[in-house]
C-alpha atoms as a PDB file:
ATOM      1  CA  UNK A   1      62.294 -28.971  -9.508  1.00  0.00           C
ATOM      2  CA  UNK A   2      63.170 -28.638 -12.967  1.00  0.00           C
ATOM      3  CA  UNK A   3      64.627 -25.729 -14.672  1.00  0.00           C
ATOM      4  CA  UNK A   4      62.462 -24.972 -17.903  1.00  0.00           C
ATOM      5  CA  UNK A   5      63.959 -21.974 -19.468  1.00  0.00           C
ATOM      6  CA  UNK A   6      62.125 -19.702 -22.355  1.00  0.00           C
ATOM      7  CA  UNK A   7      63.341 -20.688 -25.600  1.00  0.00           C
ATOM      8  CA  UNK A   8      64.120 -16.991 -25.794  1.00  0.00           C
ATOM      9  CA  UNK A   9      66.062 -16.356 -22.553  1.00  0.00           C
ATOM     10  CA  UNK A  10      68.458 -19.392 -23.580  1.00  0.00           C
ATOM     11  CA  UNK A  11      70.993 -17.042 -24.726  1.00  0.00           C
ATOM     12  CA  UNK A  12      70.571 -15.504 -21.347  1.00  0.00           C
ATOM     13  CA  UNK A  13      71.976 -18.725 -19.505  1.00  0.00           C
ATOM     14  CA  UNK A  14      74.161 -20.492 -22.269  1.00  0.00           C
ATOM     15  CA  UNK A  15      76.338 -19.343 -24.723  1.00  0.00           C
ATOM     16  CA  UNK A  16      75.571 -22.585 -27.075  1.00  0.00           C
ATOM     17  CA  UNK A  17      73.328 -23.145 -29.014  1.00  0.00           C
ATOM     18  CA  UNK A  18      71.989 -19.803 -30.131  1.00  0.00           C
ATOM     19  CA  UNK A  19      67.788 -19.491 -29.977  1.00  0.00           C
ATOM     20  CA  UNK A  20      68.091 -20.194 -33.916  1.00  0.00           C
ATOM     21  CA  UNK A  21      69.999 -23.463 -33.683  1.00  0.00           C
ATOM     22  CA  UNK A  22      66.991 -24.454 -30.465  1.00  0.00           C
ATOM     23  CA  UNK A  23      64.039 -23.505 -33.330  1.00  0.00           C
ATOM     24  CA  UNK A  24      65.686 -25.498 -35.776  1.00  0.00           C
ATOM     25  CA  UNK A  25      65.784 -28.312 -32.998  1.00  0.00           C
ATOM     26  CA  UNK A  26      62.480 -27.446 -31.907  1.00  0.00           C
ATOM     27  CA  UNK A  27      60.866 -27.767 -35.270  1.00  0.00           C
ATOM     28  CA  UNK A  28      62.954 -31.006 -36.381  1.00  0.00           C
ATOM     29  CA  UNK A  29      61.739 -32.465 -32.547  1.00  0.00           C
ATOM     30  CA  UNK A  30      60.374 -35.227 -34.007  1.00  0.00           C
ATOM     31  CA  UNK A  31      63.437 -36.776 -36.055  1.00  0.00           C
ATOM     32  CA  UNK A  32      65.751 -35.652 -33.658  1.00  0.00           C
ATOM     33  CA  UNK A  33      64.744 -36.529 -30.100  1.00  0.00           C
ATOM     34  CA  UNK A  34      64.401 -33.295 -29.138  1.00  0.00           C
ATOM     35  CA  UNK A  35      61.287 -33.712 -28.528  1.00  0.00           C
ATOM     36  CA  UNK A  36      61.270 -35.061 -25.216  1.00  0.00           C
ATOM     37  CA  UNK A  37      63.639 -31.831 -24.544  1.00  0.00           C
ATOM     38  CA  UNK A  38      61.140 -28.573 -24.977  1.00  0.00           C
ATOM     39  CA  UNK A  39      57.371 -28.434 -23.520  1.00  0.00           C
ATOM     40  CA  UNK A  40      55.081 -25.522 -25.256  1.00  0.00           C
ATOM     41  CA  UNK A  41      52.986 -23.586 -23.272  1.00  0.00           C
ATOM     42  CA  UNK A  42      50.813 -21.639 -25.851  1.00  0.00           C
ATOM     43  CA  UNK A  43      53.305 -20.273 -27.961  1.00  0.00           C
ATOM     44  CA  UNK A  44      55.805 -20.077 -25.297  1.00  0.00           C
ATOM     45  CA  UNK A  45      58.694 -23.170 -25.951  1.00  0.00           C
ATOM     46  CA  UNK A  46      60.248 -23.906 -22.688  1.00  0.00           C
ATOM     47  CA  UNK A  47      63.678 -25.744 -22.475  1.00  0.00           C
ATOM     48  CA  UNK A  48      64.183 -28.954 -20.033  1.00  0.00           C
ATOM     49  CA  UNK A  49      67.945 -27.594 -19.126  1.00  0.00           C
ATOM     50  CA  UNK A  50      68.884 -30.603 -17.363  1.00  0.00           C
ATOM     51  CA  UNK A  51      66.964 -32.519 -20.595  1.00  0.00           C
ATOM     52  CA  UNK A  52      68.494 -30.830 -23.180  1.00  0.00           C
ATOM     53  CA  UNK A  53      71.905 -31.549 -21.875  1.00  0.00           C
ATOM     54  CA  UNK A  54      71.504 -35.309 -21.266  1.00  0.00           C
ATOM     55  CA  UNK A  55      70.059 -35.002 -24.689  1.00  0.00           C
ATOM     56  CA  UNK A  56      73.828 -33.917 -25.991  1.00  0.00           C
ATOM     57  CA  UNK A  57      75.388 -36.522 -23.949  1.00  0.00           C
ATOM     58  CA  UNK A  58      73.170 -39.392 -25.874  1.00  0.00           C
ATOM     59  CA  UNK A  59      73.855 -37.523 -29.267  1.00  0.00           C
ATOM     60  CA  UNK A  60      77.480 -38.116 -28.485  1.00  0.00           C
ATOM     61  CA  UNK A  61      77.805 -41.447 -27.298  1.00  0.00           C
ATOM     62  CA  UNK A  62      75.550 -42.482 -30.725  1.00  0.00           C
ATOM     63  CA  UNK A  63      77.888 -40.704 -32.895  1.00  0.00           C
END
């Protein structure tokens, strides 16, 4: 089963990014990948954590 963590609990869990860096992500989704990282539930965002970290991995190996 997936871990989906609140966008707002991520401190909670992870030292990096902070929640403001993940809105910035969140809201830039669509240029960035990230996208395929965060689900919404209402106004809930929920992070992918396994996701968001193979989303770093791909970030670096493009850069």
């Amino acid at each position: 089963m997936k871990k989906m963590i609140p966008l707002t609990k991520w401190p909670q869990f992870h030292t990096w990014p902070s929640a403001a860096a993940l809105r910035y992500y969140v809201f830039n989704g669509e240029f960035n990948g990230f996208d395929k990282v965060f689900k919404r539930v209402g106004r809930r965002i929920l992070i992918d954590e396994e996701a968001f970290f193979a989303w770093v991995e791909d970030r670096n190996a493009s850069n």
